[in-house]
C-alpha atoms as a PDB file:
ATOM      1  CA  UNK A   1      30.830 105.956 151.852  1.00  0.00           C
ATOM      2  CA  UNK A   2      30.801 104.441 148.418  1.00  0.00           C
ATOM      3  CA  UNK A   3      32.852 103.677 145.589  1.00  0.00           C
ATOM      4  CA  UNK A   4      32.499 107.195 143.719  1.00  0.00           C
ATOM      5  CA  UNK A   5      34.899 108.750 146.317  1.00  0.00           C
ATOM      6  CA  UNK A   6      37.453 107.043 144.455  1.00  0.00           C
ATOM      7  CA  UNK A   7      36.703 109.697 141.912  1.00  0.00           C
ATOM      8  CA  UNK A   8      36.028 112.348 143.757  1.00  0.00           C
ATOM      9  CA  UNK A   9      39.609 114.295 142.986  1.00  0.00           C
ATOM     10  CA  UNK A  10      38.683 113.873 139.639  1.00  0.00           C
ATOM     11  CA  UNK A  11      35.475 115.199 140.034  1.00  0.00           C
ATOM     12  CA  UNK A  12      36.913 118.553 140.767  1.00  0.00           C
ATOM     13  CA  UNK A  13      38.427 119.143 137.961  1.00  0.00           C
ATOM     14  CA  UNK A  14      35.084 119.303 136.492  1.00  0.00           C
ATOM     15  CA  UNK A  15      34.238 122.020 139.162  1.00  0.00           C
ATOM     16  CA  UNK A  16      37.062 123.865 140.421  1.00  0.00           C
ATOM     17  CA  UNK A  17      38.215 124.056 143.779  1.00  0.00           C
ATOM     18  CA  UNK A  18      35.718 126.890 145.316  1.00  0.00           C
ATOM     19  CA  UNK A  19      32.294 125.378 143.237  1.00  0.00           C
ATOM     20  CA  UNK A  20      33.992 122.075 144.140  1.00  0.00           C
ATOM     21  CA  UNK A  21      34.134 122.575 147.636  1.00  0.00           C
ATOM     22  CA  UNK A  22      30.387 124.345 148.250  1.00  0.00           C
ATOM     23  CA  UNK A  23      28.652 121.635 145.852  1.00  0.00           C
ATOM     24  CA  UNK A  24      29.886 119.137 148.009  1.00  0.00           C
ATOM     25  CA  UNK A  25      28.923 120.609 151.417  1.00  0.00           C
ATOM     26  CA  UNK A  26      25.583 121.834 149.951  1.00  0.00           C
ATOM     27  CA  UNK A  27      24.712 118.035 148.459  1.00  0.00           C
ATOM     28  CA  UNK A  28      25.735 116.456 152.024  1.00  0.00           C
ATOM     29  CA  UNK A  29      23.451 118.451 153.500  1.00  0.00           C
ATOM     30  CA  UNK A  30      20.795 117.768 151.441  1.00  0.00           C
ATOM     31  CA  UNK A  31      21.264 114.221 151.465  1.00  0.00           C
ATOM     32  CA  UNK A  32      21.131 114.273 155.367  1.00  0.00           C
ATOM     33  CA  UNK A  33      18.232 116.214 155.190  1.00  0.00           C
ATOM     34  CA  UNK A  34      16.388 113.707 152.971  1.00  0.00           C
ATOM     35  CA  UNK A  35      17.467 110.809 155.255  1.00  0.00           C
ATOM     36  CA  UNK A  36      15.957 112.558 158.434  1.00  0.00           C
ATOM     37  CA  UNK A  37      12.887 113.127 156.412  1.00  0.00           C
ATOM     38  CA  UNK A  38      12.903 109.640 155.763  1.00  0.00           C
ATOM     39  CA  UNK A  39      13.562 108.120 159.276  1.00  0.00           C
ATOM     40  CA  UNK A  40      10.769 110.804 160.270  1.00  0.00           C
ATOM     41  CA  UNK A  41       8.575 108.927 157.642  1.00  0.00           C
ATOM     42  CA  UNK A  42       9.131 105.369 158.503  1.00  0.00           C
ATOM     43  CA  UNK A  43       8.441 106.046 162.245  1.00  0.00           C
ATOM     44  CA  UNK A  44       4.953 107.645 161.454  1.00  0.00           C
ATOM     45  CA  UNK A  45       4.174 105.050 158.922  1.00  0.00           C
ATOM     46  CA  UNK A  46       4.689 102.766 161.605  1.00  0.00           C
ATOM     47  CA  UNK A  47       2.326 103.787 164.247  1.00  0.00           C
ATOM     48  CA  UNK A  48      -0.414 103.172 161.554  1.00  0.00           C
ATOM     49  CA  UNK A  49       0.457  99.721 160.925  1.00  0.00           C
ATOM     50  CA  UNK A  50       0.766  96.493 163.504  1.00  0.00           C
ATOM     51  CA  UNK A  51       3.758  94.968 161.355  1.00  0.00           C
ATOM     52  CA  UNK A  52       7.255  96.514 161.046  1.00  0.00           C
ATOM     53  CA  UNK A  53       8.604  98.162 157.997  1.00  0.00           C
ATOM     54  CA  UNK A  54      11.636  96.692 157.566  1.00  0.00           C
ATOM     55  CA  UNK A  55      12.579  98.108 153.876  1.00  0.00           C
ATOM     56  CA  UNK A  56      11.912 100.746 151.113  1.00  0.00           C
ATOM     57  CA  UNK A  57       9.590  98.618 149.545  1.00  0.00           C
ATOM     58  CA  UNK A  58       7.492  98.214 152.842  1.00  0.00           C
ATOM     59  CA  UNK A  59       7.435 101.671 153.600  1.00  0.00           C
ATOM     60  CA  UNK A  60       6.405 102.810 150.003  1.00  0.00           C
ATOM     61  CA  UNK A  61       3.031 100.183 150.438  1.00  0.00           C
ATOM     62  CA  UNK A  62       2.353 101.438 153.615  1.00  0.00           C
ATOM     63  CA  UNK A  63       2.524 105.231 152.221  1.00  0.00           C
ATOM     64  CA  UNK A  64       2.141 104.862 148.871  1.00  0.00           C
ATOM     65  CA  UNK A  65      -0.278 101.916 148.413  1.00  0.00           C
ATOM     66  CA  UNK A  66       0.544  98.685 146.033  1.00  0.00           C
ATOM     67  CA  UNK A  67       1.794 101.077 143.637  1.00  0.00           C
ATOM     68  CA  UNK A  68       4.224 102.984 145.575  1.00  0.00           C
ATOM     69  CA  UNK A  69       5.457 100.032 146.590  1.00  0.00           C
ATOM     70  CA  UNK A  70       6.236  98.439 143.059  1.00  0.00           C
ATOM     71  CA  UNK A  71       7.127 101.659 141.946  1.00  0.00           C
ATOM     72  CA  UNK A  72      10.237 102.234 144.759  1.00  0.00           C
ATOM     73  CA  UNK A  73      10.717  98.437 144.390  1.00  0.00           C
ATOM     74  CA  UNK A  74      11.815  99.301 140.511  1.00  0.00           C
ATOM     75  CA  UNK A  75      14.025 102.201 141.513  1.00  0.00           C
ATOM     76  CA  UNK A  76      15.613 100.080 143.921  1.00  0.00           C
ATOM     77  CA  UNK A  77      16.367  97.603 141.621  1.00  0.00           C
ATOM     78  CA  UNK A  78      17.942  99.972 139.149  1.00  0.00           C
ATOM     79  CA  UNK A  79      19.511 102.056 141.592  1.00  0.00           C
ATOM     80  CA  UNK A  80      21.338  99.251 142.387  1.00  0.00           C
ATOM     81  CA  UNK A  81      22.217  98.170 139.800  1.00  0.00           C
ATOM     82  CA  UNK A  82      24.139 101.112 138.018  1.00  0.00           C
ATOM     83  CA  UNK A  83      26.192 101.230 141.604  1.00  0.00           C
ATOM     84  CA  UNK A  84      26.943  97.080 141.136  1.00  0.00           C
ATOM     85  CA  UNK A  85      28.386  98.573 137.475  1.00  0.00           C
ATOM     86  CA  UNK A  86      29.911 101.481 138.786  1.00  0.00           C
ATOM     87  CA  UNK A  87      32.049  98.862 141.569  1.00  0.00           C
ATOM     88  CA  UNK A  88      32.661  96.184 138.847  1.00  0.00           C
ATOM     89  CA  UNK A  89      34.404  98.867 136.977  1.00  0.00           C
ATOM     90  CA  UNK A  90      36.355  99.817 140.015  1.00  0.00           C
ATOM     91  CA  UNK A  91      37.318  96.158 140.509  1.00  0.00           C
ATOM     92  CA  UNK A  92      38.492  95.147 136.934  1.00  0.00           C
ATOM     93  CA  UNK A  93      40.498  98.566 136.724  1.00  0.00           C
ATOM     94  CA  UNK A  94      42.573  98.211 139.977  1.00  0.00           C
ATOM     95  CA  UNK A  95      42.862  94.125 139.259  1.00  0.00           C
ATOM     96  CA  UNK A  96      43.920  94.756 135.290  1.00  0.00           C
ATOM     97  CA  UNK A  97      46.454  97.437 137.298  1.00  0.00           C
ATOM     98  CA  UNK A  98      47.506  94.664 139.944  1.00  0.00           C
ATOM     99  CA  UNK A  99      47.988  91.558 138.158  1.00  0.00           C
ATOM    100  CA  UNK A 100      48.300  92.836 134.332  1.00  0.00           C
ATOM    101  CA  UNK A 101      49.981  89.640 133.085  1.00  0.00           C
ATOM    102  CA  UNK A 102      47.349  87.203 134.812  1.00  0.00           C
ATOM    103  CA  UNK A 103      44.383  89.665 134.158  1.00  0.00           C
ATOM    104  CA  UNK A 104      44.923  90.996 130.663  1.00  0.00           C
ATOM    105  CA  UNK A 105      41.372  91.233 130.311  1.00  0.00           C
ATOM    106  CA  UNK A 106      38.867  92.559 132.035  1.00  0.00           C
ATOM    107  CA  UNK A 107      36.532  89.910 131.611  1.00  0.00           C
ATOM    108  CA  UNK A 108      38.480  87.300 133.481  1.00  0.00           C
ATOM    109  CA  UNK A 109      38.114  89.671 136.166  1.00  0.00           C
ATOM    110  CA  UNK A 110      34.307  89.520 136.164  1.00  0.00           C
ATOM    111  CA  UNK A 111      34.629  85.053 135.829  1.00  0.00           C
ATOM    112  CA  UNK A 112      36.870  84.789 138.830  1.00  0.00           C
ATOM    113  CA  UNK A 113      34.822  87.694 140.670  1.00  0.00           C
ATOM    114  CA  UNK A 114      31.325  85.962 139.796  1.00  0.00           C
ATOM    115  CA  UNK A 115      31.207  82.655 141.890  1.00  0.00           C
ATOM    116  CA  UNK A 116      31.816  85.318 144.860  1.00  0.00           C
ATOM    117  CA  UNK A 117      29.251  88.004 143.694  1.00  0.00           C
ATOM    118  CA  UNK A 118      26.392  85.250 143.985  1.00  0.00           C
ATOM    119  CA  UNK A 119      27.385  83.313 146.995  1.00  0.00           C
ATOM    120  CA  UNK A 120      27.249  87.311 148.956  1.00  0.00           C
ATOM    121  CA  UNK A 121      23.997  88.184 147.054  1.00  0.00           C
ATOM    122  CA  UNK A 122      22.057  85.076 149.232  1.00  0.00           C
ATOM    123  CA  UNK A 123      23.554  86.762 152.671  1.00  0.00           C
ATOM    124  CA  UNK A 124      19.831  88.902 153.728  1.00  0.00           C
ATOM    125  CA  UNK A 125      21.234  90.301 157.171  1.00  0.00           C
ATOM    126  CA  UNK A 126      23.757  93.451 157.499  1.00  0.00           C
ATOM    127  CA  UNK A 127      24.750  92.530 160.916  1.00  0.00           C
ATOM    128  CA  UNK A 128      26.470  89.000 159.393  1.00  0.00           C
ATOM    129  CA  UNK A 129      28.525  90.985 157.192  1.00  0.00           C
ATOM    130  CA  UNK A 130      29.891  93.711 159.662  1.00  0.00           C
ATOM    131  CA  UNK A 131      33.071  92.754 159.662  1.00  0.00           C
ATOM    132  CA  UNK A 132      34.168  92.887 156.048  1.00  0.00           C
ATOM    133  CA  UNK A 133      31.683  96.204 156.539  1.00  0.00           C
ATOM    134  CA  UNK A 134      34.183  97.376 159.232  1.00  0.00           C
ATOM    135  CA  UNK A 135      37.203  96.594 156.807  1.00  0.00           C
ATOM    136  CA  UNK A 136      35.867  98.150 154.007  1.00  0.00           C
ATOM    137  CA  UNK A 137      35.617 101.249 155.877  1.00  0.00           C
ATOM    138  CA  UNK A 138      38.960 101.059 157.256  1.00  0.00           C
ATOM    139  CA  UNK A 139      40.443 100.942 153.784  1.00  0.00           C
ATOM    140  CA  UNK A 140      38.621 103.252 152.532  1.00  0.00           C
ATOM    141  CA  UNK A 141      39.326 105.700 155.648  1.00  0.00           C
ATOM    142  CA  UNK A 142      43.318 104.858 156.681  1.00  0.00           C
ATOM    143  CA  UNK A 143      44.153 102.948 153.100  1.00  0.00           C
ATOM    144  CA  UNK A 144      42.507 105.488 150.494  1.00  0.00           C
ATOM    145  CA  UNK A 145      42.177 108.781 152.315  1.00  0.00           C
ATOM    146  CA  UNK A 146      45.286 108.495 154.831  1.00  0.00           C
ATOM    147  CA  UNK A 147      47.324 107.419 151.923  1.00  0.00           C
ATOM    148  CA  UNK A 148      46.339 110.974 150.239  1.00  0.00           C
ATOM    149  CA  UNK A 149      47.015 112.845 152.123  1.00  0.00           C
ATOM    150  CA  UNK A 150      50.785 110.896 153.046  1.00  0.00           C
ATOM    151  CA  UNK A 151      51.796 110.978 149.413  1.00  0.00           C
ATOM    152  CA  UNK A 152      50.227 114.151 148.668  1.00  0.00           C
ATOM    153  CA  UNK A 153      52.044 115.937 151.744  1.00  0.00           C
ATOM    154  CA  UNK A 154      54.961 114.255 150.725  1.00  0.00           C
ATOM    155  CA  UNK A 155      55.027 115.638 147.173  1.00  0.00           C
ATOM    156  CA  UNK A 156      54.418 118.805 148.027  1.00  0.00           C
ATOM    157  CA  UNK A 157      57.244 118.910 150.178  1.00  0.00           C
ATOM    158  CA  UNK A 158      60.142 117.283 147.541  1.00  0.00           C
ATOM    159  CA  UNK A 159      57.889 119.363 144.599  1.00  0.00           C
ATOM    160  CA  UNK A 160      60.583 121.290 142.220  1.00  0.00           C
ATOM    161  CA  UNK A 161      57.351 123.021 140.847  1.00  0.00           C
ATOM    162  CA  UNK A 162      54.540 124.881 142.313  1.00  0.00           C
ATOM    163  CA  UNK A 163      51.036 122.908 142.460  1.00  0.00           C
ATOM    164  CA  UNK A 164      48.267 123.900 139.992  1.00  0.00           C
ATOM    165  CA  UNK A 165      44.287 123.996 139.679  1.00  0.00           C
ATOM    166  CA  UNK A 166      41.381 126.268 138.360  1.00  0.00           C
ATOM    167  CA  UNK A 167      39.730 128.086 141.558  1.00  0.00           C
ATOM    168  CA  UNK A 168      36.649 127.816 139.419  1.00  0.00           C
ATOM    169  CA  UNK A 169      35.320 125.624 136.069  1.00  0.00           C
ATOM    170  CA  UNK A 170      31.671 126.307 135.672  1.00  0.00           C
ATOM    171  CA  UNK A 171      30.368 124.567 132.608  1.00  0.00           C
ATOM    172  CA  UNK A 172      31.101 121.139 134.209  1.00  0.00           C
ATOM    173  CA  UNK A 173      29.878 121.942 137.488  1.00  0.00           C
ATOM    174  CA  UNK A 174      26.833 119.183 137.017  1.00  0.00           C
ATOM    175  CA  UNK A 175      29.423 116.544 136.594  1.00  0.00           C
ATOM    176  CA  UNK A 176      30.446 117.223 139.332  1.00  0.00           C
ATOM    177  CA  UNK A 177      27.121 116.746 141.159  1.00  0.00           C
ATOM    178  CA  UNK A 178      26.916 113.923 139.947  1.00  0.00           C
ATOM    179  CA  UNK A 179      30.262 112.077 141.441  1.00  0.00           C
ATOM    180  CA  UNK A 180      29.702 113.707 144.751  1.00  0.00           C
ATOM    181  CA  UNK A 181      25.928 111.898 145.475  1.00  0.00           C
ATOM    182  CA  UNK A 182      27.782 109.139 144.025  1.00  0.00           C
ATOM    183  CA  UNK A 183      30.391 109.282 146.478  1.00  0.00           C
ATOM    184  CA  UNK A 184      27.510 109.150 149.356  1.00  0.00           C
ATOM    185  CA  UNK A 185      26.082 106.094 147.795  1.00  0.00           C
ATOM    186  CA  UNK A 186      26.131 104.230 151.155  1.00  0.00           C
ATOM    187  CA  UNK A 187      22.852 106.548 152.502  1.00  0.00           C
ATOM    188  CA  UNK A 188      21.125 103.950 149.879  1.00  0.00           C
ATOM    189  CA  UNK A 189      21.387 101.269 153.106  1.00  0.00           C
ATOM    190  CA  UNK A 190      20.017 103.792 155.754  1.00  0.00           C
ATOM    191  CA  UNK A 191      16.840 101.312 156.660  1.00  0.00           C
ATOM    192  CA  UNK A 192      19.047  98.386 156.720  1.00  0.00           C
ATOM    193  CA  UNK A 193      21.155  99.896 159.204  1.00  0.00           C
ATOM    194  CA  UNK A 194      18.317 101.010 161.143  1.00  0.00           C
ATOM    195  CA  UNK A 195      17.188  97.377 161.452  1.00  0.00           C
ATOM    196  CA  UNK A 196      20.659  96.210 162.029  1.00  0.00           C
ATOM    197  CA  UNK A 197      20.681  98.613 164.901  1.00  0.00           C
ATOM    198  CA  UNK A 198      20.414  97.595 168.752  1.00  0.00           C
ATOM    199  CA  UNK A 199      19.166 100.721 169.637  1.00  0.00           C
ATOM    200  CA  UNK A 200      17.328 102.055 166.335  1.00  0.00           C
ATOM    201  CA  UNK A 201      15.857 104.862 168.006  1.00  0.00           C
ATOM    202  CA  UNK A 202      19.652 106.110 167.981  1.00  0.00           C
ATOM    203  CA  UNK A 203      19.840 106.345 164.264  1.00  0.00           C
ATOM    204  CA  UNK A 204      19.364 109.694 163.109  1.00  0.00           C
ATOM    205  CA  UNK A 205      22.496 110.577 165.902  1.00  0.00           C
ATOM    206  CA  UNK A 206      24.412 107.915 163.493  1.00  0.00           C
ATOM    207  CA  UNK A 207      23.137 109.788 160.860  1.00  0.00           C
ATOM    208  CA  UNK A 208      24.108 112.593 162.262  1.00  0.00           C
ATOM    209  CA  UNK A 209      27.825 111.770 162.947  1.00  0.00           C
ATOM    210  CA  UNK A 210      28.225 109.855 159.642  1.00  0.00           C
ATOM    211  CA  UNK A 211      27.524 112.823 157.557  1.00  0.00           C
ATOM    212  CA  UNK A 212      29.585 115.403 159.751  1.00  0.00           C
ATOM    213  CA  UNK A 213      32.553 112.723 158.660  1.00  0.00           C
ATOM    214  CA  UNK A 214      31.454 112.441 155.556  1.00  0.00           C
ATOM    215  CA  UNK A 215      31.554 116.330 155.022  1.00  0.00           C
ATOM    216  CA  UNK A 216      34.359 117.507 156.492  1.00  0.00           C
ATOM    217  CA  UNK A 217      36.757 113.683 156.518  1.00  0.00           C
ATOM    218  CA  UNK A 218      35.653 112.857 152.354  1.00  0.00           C
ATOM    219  CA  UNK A 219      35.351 116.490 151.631  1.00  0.00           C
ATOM    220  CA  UNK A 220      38.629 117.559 151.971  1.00  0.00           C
ATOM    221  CA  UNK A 221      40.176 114.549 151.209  1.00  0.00           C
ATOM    222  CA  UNK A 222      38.582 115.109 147.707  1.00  0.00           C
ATOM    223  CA  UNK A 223      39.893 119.114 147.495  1.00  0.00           C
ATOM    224  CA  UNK A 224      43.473 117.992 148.899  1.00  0.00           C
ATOM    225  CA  UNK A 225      43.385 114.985 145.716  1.00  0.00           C
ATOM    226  CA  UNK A 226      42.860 117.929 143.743  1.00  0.00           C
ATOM    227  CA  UNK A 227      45.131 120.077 144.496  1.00  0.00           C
ATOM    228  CA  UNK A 228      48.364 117.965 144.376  1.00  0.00           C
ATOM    229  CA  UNK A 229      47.373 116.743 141.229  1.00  0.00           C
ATOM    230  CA  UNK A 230      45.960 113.602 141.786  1.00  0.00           C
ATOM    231  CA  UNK A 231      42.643 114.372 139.682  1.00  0.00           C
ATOM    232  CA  UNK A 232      44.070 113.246 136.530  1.00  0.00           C
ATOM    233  CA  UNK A 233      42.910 109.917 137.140  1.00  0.00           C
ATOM    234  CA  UNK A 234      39.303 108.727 137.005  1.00  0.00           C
ATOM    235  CA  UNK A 235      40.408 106.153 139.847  1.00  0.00           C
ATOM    236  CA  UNK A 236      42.584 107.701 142.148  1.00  0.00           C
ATOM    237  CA  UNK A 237      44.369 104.928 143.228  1.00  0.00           C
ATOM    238  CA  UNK A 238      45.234 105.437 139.683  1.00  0.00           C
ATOM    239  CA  UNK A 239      47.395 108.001 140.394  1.00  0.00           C
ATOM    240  CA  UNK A 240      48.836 107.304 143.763  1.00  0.00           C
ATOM    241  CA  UNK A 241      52.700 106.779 143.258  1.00  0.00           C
ATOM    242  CA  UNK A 242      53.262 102.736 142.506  1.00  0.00           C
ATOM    243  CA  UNK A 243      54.431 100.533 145.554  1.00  0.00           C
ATOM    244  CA  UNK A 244      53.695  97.280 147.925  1.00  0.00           C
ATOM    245  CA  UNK A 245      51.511 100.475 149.629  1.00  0.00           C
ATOM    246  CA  UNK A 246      49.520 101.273 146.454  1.00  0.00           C
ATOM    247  CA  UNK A 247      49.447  97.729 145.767  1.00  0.00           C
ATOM    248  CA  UNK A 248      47.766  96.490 149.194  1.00  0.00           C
ATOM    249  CA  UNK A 249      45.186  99.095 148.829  1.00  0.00           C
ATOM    250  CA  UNK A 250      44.285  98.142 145.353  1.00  0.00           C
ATOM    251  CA  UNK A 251      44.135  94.658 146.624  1.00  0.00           C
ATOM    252  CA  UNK A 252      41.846  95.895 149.428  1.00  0.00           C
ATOM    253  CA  UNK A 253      39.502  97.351 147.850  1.00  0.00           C
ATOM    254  CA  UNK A 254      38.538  94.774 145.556  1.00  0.00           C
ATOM    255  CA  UNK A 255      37.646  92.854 148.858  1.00  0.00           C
ATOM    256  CA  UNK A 256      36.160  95.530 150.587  1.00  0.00           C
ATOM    257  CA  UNK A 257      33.663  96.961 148.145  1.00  0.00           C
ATOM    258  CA  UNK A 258      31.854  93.586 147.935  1.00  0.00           C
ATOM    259  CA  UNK A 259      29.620  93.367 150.735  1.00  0.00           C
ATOM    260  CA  UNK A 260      27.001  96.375 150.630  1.00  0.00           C
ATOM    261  CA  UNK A 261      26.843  96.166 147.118  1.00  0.00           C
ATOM    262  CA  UNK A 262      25.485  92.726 146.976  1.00  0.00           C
ATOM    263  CA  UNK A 263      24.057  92.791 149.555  1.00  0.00           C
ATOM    264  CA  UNK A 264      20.021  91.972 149.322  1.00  0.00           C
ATOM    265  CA  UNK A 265      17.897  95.352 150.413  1.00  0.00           C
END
């Protein structure tokens, strides 16, 4: 999972709800198809060679040759860093929302969050940050999802009017594209969690079972956003009605979307 779920109900305003809904399931499986070919790739790469491949870089030399490997190094690098944007935005937006008369800028955001950002860049190992991992997910899963679908199903109950959306908006239908592979950023850490593994040669069944959630758990937690109107918001917490509950999960996920982010591939 990554931060661009956040924006996912958005995202299908941009698509409608029937383009909406295929795009997604067709760019999940694609993605999972890419990671298998990947995993598939690493394990051949690695009969020809007496040292492990432990990242992208190490796999591209082995492949690729010096070049491949300086070449996937630089995509790395840049790949990462439009996602470390992409969560510094999320951060300063729900923080600005939180504590508007202590953060009235978002820069001070970015001073108090920077000390932290550096001290979690030097941590090399998944496995020592799998327990903020395992709380990240769980807000994303129970605080951001679960409270989507409570709010949403309560609205449409006490709702005076009926619900609207477009079934289909096809000009915009890339954006959406775009938000959705953003939404899966988390395949970007598919090695490291190999490596992290005890048993790695169970990873493409992880694989497996992530992306089934992914699809059918993110998927329709997007379409539902949608539909009860919470894709007026780029940030859907954004939207979600204003509360200690809203509040919490705001607060959450400024903690929780630290560690993969920062976390040195």
């Amino acid at each position: 999972m990554g931060a661009g779920l956040l924006s996912l109900p958005y995202a299908f305003t941009k698509s409608g709800l029937i383009p909406g809904i295929e795009v997604y399931i067709l760019v999940t499986l694609l993605v999972s198809y890419t990671l298998y070919l990947l995993l598939s790739a690493k394990a051949k790469a690695q009969q020809s060679v007496p040292t492990p491949i432990r990242t992208y870089r190490d796999l591209g030399r082995v492949v690729l040759g010096k070049w491949g490997e300086w070449t996937i190094l630089i995509q790395v690098i840049f790949l990462e860093l439009a996602f470390c944007i992409g969560f510094n935005i999320v951060i300063v937006k729900n923080m600005t929302e939180l504590l508007p008369h202590i953060f009235i800028h978002g820069t001070l955001v970015m001073l108090v969050a920077f000390p932290i950002l550096t001290l979690l860049s030097w941590v090399r190992f998944l496995e020592q940050l799998w327990i903020v991992s395992f709380f990240g997910c769980m807000v994303y899963v129970v605080g951001v999802v679960g409270a989507t679908w409570a709010f949403g199903i309560k609205e449409i109950i006490h709702s005076k009017s009926s619900l609207q959306w477009d079934y289909f908006v096809w000009p915009t239908v890339p954006l959406f594209v775009g938000t959705a592979v953003y939404s899966l950023e988390g395949i970007n850490v598919v090695l490291p969690i190999q490596r992290s593994m005890k048993y790695p040669e169970n990873a493409t069944l992880v694989l497996n079972i992530g992306m089934a959630f992914l699809l059918f758990v993110i998927g329709s937690y997007g379409a539902f956003g949608y539909v009860v109107g919470y894709g007026k918001c780029d940030l859907i917490t954004s939207c979600l009605p204003k509360g200690p509950l809203t509040n919490t999960i705001k607060a959450a996920l400024c903690i929780s979307l630290l560690p993969l982010k920062y976390w040195r591939k």
